[in-house]
PDB file of N, CA and C in Angstrom:
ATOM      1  N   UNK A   1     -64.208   5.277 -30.609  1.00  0.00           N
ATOM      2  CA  UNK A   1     -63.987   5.415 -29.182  1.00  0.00           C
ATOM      3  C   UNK A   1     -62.511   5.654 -28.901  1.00  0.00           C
ATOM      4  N   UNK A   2     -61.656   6.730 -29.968  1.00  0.00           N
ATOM      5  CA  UNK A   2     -60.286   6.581 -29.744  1.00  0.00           C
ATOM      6  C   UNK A   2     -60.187   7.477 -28.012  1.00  0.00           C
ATOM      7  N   UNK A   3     -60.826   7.940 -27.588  1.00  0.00           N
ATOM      8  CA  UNK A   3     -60.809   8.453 -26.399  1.00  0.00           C
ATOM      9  C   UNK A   3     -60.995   7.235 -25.328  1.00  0.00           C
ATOM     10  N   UNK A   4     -61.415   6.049 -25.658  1.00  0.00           N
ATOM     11  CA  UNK A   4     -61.786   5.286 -24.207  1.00  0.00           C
ATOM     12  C   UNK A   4     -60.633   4.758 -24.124  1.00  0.00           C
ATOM     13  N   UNK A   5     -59.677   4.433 -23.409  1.00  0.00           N
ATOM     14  CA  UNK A   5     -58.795   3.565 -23.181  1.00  0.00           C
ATOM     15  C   UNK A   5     -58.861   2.697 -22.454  1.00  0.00           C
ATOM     16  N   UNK A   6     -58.035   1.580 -22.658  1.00  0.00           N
ATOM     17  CA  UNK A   6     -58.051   0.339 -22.057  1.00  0.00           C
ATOM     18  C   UNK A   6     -58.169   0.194 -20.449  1.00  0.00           C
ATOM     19  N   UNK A   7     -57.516   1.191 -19.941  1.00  0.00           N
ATOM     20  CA  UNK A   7     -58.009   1.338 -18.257  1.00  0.00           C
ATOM     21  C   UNK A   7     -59.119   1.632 -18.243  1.00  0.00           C
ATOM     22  N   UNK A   8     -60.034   2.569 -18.921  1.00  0.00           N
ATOM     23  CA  UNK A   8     -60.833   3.452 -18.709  1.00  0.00           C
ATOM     24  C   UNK A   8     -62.111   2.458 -18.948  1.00  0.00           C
ATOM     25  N   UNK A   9     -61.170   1.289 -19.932  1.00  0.00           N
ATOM     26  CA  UNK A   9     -62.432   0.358 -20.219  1.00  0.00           C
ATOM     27  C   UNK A   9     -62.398  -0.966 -19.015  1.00  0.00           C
ATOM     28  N   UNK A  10     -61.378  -1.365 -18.660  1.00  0.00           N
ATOM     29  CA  UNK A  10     -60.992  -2.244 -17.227  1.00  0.00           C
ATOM     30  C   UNK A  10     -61.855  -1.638 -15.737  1.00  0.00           C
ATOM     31  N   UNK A  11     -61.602  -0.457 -15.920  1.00  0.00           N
ATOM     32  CA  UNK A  11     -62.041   0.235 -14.534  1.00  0.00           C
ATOM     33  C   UNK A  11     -63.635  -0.028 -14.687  1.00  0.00           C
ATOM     34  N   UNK A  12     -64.616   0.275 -15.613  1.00  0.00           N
ATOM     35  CA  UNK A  12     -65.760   0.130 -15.977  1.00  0.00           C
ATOM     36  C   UNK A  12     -66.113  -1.249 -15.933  1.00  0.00           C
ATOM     37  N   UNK A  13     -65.503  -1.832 -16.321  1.00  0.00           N
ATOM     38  CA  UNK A  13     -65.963  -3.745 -16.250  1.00  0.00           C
ATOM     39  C   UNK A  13     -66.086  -3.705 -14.807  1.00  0.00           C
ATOM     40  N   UNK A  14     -64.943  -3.469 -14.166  1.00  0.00           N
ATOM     41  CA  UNK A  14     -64.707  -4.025 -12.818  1.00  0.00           C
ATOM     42  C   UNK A  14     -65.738  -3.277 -12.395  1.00  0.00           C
ATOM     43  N   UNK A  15     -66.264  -2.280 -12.252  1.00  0.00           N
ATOM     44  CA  UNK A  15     -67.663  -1.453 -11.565  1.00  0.00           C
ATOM     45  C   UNK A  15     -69.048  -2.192 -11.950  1.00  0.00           C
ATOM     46  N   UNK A  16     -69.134  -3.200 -13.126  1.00  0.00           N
ATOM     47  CA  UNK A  16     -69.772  -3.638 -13.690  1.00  0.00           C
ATOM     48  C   UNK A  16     -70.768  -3.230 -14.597  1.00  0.00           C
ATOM     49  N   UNK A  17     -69.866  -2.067 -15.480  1.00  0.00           N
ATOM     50  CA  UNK A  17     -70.611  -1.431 -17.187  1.00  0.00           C
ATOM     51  C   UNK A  17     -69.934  -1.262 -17.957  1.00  0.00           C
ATOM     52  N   UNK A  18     -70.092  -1.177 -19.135  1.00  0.00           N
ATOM     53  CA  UNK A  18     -69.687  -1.070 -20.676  1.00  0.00           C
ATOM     54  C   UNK A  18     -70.230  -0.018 -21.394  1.00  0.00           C
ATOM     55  N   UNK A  19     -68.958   0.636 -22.358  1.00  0.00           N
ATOM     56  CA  UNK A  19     -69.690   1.883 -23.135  1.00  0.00           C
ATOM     57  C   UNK A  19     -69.482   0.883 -24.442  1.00  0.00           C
ATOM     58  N   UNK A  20     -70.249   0.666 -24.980  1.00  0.00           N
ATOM     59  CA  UNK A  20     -70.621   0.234 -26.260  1.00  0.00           C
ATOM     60  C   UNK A  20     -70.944   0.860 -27.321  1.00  0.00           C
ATOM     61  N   UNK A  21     -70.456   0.551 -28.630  1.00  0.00           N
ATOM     62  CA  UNK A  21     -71.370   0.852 -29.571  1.00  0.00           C
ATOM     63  C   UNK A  21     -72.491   0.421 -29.973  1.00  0.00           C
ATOM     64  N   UNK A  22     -73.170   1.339 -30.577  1.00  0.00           N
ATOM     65  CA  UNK A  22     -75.214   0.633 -30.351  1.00  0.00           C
ATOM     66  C   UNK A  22     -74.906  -0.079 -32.555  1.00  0.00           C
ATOM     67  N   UNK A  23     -75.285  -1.457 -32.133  1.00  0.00           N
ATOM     68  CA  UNK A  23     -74.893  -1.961 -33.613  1.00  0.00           C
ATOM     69  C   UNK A  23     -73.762  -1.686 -34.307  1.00  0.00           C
ATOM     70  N   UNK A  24     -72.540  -1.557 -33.709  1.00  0.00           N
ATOM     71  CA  UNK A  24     -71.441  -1.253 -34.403  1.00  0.00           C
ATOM     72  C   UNK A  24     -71.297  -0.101 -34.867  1.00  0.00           C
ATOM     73  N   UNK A  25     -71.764   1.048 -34.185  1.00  0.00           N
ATOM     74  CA  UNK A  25     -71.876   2.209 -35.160  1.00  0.00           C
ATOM     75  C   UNK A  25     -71.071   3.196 -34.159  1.00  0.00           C
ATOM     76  N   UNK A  26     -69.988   3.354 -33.971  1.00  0.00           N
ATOM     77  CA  UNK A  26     -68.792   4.190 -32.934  1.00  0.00           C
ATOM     78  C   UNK A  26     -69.535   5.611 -32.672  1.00  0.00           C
ATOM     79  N   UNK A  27     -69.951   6.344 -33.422  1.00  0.00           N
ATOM     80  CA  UNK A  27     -70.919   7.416 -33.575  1.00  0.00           C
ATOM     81  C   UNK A  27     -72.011   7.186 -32.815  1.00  0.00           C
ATOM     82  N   UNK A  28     -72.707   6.411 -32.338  1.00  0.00           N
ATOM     83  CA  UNK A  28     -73.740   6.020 -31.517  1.00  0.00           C
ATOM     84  C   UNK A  28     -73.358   4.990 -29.860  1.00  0.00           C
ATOM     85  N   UNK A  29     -73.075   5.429 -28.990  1.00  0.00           N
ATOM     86  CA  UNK A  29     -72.551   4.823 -27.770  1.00  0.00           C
ATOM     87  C   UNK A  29     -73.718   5.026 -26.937  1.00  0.00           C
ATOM     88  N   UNK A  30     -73.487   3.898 -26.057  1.00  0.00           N
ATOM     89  CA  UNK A  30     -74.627   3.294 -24.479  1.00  0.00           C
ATOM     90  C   UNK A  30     -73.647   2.950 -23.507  1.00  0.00           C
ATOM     91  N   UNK A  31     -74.161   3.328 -22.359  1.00  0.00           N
ATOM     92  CA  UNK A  31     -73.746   2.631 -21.650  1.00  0.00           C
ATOM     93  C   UNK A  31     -74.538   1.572 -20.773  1.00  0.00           C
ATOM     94  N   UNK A  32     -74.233   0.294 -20.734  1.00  0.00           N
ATOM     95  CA  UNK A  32     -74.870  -1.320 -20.603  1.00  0.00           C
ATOM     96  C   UNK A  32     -74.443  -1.940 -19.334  1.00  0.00           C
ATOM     97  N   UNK A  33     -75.145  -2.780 -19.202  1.00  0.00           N
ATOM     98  CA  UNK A  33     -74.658  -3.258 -17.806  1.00  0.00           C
ATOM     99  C   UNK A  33     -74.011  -4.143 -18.533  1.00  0.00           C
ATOM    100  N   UNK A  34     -72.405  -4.791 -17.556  1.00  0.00           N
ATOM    101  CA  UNK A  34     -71.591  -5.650 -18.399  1.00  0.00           C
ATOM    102  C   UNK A  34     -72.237  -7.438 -17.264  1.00  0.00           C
ATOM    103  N   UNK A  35     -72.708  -7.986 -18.320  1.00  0.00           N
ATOM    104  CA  UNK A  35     -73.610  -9.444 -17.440  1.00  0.00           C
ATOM    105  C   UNK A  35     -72.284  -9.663 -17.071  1.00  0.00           C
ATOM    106  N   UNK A  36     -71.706 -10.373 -17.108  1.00  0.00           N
ATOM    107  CA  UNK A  36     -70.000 -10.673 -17.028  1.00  0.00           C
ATOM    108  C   UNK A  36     -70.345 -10.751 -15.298  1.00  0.00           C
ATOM    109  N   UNK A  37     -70.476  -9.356 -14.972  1.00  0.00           N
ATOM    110  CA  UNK A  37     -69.988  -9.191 -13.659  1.00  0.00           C
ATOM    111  C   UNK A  37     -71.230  -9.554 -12.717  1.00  0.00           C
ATOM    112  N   UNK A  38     -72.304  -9.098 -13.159  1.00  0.00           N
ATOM    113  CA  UNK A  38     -73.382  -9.338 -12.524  1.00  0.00           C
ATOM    114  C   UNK A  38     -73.273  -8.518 -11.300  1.00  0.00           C
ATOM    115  N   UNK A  39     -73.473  -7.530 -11.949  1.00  0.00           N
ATOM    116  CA  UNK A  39     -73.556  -6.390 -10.546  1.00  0.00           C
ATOM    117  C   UNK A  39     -75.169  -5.845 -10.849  1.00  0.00           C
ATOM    118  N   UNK A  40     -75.434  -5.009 -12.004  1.00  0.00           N
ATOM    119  CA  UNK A  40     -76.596  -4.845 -12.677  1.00  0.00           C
ATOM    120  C   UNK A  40     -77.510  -5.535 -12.807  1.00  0.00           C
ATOM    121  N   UNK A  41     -79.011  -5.013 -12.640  1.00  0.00           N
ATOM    122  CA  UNK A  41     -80.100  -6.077 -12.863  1.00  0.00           C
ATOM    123  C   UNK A  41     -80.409  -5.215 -14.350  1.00  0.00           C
ATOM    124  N   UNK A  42     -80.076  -4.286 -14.605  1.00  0.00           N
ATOM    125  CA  UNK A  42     -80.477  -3.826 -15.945  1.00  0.00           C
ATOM    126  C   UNK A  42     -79.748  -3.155 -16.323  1.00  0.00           C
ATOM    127  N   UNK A  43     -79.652  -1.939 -17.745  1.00  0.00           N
ATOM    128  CA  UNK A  43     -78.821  -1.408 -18.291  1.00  0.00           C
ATOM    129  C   UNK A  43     -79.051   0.385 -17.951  1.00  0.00           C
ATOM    130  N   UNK A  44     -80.754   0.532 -17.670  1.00  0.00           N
ATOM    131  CA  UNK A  44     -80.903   1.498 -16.170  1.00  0.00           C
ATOM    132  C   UNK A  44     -80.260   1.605 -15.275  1.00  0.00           C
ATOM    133  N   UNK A  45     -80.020   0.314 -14.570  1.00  0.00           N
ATOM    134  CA  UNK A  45     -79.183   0.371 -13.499  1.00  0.00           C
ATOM    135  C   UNK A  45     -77.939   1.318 -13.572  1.00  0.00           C
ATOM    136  N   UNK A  46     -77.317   0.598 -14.512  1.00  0.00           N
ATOM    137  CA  UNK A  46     -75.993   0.750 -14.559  1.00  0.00           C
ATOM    138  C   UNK A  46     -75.718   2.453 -15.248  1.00  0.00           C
ATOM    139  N   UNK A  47     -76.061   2.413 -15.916  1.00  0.00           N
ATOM    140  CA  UNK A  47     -76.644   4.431 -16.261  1.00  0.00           C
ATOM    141  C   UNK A  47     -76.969   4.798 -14.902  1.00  0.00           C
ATOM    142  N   UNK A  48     -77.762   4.653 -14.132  1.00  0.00           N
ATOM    143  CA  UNK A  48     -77.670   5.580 -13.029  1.00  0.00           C
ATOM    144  C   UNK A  48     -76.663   5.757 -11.832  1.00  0.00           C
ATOM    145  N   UNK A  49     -75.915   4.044 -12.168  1.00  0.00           N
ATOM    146  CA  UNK A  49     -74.567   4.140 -11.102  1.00  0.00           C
ATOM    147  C   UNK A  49     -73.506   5.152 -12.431  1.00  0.00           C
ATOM    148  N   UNK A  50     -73.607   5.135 -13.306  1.00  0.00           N
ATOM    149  CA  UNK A  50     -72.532   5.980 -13.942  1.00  0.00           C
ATOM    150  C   UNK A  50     -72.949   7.474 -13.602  1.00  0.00           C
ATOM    151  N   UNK A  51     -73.865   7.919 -13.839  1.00  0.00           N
ATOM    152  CA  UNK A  51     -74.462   9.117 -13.509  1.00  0.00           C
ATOM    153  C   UNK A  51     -73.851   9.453 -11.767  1.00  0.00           C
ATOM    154  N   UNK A  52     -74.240   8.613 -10.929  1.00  0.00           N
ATOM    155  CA  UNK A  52     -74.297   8.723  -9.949  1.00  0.00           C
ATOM    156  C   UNK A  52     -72.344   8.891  -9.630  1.00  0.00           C
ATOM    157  N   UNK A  53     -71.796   8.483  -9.915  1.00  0.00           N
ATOM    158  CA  UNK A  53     -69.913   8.239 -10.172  1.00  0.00           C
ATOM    159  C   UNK A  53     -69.536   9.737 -10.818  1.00  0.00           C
ATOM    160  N   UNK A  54     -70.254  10.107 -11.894  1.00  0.00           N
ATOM    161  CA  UNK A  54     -69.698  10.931 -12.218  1.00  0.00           C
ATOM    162  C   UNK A  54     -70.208  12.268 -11.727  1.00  0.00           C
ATOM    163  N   UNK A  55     -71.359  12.405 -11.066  1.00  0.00           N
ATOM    164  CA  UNK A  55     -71.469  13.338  -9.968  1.00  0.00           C
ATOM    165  C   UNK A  55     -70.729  13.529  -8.763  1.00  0.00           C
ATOM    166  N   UNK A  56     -69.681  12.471  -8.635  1.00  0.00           N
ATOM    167  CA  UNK A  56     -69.206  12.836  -7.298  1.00  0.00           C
ATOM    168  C   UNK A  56     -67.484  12.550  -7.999  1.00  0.00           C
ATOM    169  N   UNK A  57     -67.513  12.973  -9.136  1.00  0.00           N
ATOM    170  CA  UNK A  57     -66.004  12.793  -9.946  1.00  0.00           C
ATOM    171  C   UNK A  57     -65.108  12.175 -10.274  1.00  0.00           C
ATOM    172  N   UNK A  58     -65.896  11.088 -10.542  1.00  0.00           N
ATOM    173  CA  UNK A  58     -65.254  10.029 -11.124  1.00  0.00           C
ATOM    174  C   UNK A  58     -65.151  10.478 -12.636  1.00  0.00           C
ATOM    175  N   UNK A  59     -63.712  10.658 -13.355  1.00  0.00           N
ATOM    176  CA  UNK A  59     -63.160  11.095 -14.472  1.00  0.00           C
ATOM    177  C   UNK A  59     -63.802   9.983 -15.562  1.00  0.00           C
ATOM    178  N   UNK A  60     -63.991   8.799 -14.837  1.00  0.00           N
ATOM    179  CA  UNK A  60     -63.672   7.703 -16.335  1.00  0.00           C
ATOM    180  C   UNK A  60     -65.494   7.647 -16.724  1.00  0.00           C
ATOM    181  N   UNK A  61     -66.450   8.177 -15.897  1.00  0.00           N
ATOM    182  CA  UNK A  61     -68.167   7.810 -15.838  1.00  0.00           C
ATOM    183  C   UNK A  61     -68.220   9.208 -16.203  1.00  0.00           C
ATOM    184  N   UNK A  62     -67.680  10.206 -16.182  1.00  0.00           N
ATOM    185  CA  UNK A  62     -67.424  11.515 -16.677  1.00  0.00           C
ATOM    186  C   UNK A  62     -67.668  11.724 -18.044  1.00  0.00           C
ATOM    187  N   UNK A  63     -66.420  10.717 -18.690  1.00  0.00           N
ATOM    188  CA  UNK A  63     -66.273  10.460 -20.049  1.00  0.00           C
ATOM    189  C   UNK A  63     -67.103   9.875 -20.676  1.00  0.00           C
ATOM    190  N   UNK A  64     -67.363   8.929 -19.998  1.00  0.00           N
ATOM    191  CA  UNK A  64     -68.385   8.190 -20.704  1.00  0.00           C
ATOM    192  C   UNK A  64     -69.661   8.491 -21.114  1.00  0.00           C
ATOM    193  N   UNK A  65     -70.515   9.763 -20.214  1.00  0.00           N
ATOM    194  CA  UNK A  65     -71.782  10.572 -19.911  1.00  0.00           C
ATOM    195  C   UNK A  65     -71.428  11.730 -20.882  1.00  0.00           C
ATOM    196  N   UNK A  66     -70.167  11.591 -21.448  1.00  0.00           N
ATOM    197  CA  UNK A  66     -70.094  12.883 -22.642  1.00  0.00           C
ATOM    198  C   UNK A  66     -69.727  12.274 -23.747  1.00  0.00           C
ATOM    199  N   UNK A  67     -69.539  11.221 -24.028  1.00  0.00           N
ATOM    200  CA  UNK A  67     -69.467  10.332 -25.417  1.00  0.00           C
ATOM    201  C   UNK A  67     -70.742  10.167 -25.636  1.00  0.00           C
ATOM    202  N   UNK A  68     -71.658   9.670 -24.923  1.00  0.00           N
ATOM    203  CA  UNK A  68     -73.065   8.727 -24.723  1.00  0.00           C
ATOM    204  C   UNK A  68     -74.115  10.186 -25.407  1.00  0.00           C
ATOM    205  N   UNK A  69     -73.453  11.292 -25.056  1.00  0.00           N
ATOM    206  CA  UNK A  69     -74.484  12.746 -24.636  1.00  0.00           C
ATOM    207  C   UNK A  69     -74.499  12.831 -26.676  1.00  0.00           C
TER     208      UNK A  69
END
């Protein structure tokens, strides 16, 4: 994930999601709802608020929908 950076990963918490690796495997990324925040009732959810962000141009849900792809 040398492309995600630490804002890019702050800004996402605070919206309440995470791009993760699926089992530790950097080559394989999700994006999850982060419980932490409890914004998400699921990890659907939170995929469709990223989807939904990066349709209206949000750069950092942008990135993330082309790592994940």
């Amino acid at each position: 994930m040398n492309r995600w950076t630490r804002t890019q990963k702050l800004e996402a918490e605070s919206q309440g999601w995470l791009l993760v690796a699926i089992d530790g495997d950097q080559n394989r990324l999700a994006v999850q709802k982060y419980d932490e925040a409890d914004i998400f009732d699921s990890d659907d959810a939170a995929l469709t608020f990223v989807k939904e962000q990066a349709g209206r141009g949000n750069t950092t849900a942008q990135l993330a929908l082309e790592m994940i792809a």
